[in-house]
PDB file of N, CA and C in Angstrom:
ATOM      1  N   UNK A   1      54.697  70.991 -71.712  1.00  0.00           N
ATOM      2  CA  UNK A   1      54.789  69.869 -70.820  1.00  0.00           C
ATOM      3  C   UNK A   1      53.724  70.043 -69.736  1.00  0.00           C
ATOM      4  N   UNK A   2      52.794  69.264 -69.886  1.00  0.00           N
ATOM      5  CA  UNK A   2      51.601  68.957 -68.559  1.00  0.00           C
ATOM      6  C   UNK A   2      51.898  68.317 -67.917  1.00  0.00           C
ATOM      7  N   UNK A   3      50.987  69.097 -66.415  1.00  0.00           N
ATOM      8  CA  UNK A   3      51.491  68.253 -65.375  1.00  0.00           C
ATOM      9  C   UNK A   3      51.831  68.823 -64.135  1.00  0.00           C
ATOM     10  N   UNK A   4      52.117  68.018 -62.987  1.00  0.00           N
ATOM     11  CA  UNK A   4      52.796  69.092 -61.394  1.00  0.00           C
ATOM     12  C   UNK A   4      53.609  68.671 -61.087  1.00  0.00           C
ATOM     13  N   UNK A   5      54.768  69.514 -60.837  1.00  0.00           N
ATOM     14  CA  UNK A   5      55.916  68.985 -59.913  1.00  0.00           C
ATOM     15  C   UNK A   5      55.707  68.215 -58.325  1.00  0.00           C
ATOM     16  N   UNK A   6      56.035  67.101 -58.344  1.00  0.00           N
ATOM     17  CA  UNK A   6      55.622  66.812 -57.018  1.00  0.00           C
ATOM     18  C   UNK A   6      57.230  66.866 -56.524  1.00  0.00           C
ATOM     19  N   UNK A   7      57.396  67.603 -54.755  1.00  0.00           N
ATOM     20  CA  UNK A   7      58.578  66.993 -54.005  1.00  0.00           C
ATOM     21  C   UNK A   7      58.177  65.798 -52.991  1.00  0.00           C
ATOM     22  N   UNK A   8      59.024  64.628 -53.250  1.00  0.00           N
ATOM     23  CA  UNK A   8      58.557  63.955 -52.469  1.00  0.00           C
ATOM     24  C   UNK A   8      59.922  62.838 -52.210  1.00  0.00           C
ATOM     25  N   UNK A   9      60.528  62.868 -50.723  1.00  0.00           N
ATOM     26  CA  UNK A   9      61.514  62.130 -50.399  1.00  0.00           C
ATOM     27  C   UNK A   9      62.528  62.649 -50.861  1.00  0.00           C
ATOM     28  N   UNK A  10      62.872  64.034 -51.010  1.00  0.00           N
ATOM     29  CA  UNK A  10      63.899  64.825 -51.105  1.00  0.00           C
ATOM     30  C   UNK A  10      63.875  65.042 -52.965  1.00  0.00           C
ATOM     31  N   UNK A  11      63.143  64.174 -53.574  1.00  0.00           N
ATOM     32  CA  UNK A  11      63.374  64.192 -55.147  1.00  0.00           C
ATOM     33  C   UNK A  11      61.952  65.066 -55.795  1.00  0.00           C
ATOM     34  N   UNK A  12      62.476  65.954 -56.797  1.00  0.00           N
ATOM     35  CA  UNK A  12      61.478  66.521 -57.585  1.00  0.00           C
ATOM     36  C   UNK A  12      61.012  66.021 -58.782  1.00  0.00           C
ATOM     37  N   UNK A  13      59.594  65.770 -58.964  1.00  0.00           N
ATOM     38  CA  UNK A  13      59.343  65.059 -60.207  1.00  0.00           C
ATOM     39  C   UNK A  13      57.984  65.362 -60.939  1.00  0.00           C
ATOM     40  N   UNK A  14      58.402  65.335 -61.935  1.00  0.00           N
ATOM     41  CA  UNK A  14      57.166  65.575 -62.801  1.00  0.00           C
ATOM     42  C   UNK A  14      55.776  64.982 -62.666  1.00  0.00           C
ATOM     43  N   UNK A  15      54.525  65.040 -62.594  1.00  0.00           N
ATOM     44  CA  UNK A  15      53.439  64.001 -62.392  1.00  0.00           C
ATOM     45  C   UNK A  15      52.330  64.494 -63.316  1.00  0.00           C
ATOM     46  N   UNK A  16      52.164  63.525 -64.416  1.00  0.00           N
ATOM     47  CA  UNK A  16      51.144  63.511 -65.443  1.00  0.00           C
ATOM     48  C   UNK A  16      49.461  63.332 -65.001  1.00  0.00           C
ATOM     49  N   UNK A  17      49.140  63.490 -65.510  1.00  0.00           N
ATOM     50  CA  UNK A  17      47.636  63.104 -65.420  1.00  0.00           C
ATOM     51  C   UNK A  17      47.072  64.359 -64.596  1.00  0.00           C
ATOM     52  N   UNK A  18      45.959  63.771 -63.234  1.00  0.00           N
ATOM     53  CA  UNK A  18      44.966  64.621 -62.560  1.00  0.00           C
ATOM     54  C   UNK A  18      45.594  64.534 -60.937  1.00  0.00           C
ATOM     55  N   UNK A  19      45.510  65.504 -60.560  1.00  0.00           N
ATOM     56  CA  UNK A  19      46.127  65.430 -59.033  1.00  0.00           C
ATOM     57  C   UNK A  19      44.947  64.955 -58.188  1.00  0.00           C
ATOM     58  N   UNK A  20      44.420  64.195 -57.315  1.00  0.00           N
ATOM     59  CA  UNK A  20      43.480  63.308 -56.793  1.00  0.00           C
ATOM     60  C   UNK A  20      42.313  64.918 -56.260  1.00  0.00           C
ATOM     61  N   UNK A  21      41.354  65.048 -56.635  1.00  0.00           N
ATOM     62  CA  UNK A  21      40.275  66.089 -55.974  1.00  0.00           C
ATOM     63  C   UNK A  21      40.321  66.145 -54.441  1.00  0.00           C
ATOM     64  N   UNK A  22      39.988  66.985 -53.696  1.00  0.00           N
ATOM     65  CA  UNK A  22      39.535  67.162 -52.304  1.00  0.00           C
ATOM     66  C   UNK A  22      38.416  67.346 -52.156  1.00  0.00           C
ATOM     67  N   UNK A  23      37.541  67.058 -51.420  1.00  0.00           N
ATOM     68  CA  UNK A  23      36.509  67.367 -50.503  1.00  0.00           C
ATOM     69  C   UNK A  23      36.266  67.301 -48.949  1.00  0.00           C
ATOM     70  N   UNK A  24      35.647  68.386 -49.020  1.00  0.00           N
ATOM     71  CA  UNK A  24      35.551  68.806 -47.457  1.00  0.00           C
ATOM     72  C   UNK A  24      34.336  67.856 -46.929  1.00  0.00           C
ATOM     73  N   UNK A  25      34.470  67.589 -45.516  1.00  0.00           N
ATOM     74  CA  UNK A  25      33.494  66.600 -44.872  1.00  0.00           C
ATOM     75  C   UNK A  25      33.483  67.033 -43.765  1.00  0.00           C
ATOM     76  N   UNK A  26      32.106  66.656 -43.591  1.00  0.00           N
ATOM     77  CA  UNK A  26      31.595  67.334 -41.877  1.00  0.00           C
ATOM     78  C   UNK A  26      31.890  65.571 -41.270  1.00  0.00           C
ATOM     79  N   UNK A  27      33.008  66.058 -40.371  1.00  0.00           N
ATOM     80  CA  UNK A  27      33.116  64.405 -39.874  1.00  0.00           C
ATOM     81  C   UNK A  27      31.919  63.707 -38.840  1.00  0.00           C
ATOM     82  N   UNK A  28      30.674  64.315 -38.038  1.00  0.00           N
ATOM     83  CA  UNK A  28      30.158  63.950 -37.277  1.00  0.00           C
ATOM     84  C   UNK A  28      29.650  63.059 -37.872  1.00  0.00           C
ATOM     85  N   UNK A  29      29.096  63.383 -38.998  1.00  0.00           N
ATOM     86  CA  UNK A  29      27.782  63.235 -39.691  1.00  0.00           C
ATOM     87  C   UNK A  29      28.595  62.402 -41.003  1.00  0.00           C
ATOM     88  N   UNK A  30      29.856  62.278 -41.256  1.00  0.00           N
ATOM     89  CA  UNK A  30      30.795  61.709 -42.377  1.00  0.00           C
ATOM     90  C   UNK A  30      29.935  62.050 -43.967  1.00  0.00           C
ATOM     91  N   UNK A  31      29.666  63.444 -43.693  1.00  0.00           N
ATOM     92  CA  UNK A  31      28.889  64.004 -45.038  1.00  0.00           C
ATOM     93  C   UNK A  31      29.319  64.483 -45.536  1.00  0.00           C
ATOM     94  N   UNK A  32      29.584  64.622 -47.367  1.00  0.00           N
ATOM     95  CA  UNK A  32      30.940  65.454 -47.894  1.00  0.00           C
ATOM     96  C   UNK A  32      29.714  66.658 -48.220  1.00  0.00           C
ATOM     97  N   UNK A  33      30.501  67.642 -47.984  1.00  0.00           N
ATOM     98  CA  UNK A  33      29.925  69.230 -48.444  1.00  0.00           C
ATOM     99  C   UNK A  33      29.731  69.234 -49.850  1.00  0.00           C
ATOM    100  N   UNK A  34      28.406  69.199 -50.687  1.00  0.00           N
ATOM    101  CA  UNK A  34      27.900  68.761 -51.941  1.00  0.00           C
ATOM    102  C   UNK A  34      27.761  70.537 -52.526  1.00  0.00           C
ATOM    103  N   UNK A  35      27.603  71.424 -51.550  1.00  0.00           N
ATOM    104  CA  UNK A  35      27.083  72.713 -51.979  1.00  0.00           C
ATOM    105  C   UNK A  35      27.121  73.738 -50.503  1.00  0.00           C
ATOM    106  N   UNK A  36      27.201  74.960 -51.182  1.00  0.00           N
ATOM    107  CA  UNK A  36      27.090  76.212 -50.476  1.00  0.00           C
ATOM    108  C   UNK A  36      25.835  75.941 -49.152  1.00  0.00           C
ATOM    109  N   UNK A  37      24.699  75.833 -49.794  1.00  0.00           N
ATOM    110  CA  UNK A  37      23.402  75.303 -49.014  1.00  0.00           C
ATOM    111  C   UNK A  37      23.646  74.230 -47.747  1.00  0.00           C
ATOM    112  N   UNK A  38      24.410  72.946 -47.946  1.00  0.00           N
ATOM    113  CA  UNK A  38      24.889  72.167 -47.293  1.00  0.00           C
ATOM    114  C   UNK A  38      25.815  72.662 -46.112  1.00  0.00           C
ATOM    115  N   UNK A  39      26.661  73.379 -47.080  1.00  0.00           N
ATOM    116  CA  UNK A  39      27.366  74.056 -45.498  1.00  0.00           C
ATOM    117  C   UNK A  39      26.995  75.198 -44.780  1.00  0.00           C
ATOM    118  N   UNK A  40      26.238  76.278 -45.086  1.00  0.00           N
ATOM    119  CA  UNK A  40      25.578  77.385 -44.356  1.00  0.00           C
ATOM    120  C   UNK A  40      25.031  76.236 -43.534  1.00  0.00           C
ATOM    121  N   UNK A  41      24.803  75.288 -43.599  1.00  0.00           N
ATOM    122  CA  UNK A  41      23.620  74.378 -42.243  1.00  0.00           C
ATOM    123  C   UNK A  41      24.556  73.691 -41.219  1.00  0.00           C
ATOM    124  N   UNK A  42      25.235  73.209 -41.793  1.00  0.00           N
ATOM    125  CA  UNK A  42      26.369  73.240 -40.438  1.00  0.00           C
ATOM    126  C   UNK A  42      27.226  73.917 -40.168  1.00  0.00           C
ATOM    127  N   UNK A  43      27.813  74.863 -41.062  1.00  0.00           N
ATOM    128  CA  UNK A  43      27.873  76.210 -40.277  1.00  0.00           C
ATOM    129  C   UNK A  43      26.678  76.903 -39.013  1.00  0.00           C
ATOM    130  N   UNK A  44      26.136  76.860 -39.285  1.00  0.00           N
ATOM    131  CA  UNK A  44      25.049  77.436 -38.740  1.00  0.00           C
ATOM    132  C   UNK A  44      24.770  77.191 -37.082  1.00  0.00           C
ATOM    133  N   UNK A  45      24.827  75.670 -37.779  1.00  0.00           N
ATOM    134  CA  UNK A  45      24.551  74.934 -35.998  1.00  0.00           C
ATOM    135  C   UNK A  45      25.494  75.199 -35.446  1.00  0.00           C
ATOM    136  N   UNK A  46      26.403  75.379 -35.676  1.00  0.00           N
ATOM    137  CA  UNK A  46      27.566  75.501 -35.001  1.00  0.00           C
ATOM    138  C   UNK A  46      27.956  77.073 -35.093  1.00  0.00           C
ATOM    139  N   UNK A  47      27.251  78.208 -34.950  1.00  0.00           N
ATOM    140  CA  UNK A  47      27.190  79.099 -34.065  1.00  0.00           C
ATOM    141  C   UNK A  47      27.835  80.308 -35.394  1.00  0.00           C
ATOM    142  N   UNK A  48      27.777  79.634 -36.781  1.00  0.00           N
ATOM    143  CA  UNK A  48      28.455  81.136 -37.677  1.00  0.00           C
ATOM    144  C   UNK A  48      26.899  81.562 -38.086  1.00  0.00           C
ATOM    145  N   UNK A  49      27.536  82.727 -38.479  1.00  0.00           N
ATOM    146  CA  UNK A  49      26.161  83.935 -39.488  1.00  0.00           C
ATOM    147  C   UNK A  49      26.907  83.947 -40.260  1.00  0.00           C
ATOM    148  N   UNK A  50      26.012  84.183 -41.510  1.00  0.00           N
ATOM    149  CA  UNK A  50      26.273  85.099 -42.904  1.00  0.00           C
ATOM    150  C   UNK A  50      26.812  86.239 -42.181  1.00  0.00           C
ATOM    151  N   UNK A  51      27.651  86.891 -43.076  1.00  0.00           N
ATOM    152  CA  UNK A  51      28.139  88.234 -43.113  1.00  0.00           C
ATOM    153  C   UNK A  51      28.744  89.022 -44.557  1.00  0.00           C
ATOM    154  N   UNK A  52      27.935  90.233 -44.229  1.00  0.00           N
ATOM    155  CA  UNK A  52      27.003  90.172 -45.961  1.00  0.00           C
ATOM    156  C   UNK A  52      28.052  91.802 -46.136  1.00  0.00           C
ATOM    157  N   UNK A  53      29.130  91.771 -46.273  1.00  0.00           N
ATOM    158  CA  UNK A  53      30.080  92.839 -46.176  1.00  0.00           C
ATOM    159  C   UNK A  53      30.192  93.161 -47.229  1.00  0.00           C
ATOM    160  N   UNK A  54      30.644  92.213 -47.966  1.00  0.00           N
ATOM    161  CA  UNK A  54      31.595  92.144 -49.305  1.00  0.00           C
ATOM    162  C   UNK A  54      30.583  90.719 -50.279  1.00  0.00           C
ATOM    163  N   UNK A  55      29.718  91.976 -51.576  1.00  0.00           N
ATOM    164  CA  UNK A  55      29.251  91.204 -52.717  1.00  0.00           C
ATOM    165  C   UNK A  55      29.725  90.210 -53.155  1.00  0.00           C
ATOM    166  N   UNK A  56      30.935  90.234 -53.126  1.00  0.00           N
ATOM    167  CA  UNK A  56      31.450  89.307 -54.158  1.00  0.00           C
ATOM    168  C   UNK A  56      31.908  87.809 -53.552  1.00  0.00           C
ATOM    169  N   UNK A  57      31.780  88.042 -52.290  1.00  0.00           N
ATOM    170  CA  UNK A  57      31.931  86.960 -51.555  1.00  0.00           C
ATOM    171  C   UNK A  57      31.070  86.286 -50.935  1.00  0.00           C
ATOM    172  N   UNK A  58      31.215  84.954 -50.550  1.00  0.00           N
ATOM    173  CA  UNK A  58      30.197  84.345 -49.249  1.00  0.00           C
ATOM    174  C   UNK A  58      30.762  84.467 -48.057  1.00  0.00           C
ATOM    175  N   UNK A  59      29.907  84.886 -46.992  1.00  0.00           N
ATOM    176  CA  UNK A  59      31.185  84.863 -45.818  1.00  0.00           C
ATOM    177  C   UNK A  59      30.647  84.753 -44.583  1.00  0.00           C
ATOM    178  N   UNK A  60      31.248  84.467 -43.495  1.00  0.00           N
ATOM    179  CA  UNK A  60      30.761  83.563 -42.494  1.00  0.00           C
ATOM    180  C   UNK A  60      31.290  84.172 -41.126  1.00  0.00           C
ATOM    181  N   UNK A  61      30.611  84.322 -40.527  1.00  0.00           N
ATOM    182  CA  UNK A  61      31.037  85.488 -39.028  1.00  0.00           C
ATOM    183  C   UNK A  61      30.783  84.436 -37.968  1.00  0.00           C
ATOM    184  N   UNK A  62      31.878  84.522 -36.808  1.00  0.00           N
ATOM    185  CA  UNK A  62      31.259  83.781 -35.514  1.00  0.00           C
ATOM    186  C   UNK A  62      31.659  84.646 -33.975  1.00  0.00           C
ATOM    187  N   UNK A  63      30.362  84.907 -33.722  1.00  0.00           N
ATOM    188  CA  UNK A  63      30.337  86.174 -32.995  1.00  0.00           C
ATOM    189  C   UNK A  63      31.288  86.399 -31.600  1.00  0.00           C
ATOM    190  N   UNK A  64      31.740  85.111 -31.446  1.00  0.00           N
ATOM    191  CA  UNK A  64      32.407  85.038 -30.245  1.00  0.00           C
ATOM    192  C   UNK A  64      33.946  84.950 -30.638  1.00  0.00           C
ATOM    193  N   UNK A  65      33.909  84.840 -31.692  1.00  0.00           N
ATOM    194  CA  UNK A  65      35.522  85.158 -32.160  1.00  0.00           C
ATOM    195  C   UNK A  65      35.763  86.274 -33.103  1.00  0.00           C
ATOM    196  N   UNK A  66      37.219  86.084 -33.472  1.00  0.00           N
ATOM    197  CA  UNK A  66      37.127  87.508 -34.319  1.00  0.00           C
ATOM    198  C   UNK A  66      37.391  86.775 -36.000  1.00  0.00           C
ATOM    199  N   UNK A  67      37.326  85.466 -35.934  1.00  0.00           N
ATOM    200  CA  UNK A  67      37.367  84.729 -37.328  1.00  0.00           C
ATOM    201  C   UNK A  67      36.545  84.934 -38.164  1.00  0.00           C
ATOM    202  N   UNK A  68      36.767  84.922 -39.408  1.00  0.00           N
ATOM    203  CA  UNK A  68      35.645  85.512 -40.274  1.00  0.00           C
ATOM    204  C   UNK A  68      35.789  84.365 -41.416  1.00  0.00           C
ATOM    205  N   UNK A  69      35.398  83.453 -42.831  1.00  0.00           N
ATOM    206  CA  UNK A  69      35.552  82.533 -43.288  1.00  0.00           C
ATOM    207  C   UNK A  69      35.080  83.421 -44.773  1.00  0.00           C
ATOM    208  N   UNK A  70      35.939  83.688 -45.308  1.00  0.00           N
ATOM    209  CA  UNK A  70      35.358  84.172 -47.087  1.00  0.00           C
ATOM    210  C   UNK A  70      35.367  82.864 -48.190  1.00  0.00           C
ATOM    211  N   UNK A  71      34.556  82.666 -48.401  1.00  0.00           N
ATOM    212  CA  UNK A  71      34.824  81.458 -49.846  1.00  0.00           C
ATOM    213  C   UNK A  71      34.004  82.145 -51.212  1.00  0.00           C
ATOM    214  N   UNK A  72      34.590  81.881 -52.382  1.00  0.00           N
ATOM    215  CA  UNK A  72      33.985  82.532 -53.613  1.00  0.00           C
ATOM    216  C   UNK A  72      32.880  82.073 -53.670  1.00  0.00           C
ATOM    217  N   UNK A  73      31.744  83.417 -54.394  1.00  0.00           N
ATOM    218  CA  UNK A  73      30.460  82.890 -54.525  1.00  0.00           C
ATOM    219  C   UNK A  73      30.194  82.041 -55.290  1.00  0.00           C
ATOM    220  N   UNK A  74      30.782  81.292 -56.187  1.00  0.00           N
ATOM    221  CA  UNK A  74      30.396  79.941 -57.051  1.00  0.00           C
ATOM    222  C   UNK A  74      31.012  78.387 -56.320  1.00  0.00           C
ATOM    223  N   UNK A  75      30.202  77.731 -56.085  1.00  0.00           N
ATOM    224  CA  UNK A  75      30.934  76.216 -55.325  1.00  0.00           C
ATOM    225  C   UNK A  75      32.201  75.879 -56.280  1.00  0.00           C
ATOM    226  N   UNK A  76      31.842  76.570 -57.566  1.00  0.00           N
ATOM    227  CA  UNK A  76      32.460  75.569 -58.016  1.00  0.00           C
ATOM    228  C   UNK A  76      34.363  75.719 -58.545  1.00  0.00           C
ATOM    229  N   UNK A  77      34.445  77.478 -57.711  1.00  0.00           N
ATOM    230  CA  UNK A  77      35.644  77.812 -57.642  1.00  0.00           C
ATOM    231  C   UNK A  77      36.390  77.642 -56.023  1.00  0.00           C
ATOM    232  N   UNK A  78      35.351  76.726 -55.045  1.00  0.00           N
ATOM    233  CA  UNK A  78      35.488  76.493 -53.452  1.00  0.00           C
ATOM    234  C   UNK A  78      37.200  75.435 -53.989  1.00  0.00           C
ATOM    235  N   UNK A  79      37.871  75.964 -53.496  1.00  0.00           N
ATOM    236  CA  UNK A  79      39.453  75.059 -53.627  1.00  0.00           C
ATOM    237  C   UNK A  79      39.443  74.776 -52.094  1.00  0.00           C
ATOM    238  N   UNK A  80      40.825  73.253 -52.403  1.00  0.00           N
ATOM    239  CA  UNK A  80      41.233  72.967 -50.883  1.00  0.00           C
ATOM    240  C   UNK A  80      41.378  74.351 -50.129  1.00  0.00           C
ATOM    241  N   UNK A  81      42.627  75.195 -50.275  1.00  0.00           N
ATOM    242  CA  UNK A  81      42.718  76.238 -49.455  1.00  0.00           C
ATOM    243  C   UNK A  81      41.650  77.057 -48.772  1.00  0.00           C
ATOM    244  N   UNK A  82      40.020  76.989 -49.574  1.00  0.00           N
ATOM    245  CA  UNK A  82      38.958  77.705 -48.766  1.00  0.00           C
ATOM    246  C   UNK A  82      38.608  76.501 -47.871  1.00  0.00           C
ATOM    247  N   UNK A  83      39.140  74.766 -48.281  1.00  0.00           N
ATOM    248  CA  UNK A  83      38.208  73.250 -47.276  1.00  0.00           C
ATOM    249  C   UNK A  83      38.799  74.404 -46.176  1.00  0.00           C
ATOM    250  N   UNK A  84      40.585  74.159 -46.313  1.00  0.00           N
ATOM    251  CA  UNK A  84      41.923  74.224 -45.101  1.00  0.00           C
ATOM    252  C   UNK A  84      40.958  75.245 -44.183  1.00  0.00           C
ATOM    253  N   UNK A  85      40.463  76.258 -44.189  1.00  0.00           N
ATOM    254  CA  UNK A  85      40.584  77.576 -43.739  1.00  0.00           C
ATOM    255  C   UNK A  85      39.431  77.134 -42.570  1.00  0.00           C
ATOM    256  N   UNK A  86      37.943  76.623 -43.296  1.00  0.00           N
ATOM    257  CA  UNK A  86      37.228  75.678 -42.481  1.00  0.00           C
ATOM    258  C   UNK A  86      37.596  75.019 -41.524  1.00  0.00           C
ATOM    259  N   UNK A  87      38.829  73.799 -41.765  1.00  0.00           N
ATOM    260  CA  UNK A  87      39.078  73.589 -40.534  1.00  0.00           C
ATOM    261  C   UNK A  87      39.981  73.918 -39.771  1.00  0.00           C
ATOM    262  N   UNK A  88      40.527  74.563 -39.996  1.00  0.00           N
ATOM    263  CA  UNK A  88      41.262  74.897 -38.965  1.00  0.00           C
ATOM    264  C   UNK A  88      40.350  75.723 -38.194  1.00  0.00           C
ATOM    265  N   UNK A  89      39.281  76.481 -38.407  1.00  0.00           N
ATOM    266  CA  UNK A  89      38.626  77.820 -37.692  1.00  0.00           C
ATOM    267  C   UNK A  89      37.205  76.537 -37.234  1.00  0.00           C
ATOM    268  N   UNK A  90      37.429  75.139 -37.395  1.00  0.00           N
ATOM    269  CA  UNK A  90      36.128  74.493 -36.673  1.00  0.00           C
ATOM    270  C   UNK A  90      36.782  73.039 -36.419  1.00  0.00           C
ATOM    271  N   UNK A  91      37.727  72.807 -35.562  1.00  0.00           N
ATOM    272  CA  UNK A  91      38.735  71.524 -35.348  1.00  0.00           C
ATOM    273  C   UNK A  91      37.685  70.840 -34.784  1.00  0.00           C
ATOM    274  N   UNK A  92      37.990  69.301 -35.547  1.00  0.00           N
ATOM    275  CA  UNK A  92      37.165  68.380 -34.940  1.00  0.00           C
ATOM    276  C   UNK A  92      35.712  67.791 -35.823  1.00  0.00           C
ATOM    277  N   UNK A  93      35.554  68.854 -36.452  1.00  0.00           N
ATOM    278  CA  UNK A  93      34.745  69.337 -37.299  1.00  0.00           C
ATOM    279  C   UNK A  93      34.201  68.811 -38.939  1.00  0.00           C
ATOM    280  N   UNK A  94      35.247  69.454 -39.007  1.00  0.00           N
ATOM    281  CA  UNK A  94      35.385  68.948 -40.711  1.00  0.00           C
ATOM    282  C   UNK A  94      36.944  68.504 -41.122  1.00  0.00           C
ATOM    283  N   UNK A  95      36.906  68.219 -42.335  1.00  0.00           N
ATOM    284  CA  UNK A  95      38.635  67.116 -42.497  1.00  0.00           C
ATOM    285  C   UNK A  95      38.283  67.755 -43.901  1.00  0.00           C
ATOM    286  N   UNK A  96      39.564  67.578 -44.146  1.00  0.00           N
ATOM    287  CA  UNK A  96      39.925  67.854 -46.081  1.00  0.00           C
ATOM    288  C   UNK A  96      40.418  66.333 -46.244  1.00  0.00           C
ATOM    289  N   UNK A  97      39.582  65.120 -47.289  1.00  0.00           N
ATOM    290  CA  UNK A  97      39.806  64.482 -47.890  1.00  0.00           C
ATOM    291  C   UNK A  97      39.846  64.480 -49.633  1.00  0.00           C
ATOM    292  N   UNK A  98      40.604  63.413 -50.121  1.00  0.00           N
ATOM    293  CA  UNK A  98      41.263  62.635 -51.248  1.00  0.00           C
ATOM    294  C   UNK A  98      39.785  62.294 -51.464  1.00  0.00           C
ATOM    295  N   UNK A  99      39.251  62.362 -52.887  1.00  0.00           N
ATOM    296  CA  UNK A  99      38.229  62.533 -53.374  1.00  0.00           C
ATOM    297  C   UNK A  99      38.341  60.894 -54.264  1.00  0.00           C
TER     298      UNK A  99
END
């Protein structure tokens, strides 16, 4: 049986098909994050470094805090939970949208 349980309004239910994609967006600029490249640049401006600790990761240092941002080195394993982590550590910033 394919598919995700959705809870919704106290009832649990089965849901066929594709669960709607996310993408992350830099809201200033209302630009969806297309690639790794794309976001090191507004990362950037906005005050993170690379931080080159751990191979296997991409990862993102901001020197005035103690937050650190890991996302897998392929875009194409970047899930909502690495958009979430973004914003919350850059409010105002970027949004997790319904693709």
């Amino acid at each position: 049986m394919a598919g995700v349980w959705v809870f919704k309004g106290g009832v649990v239910r089965l849901v066929d098909g594709e669960i709607a994609r996310k993408v992350l967006v830099h809201t200033p600029s209302n630009e969806v994050i297309t690639s790794y490249a794309v976001l090191e640049r507004k990362l950037s401006a906005l005050g993170w470094e690379r931080y080159y600790e751990d191979p296997d990761l991409l990862q993102f240092h901001k020197r005035s805090t103690v937050h650190l941002i890991s996302l897998p080195k392929d875009f194409n394993k970047f899930k909502s939970i690495h958009m979430y982590d973004i914003v919350v550590k850059n409010r105002n910033v970027f949004e997790v949208r319904d693709m």
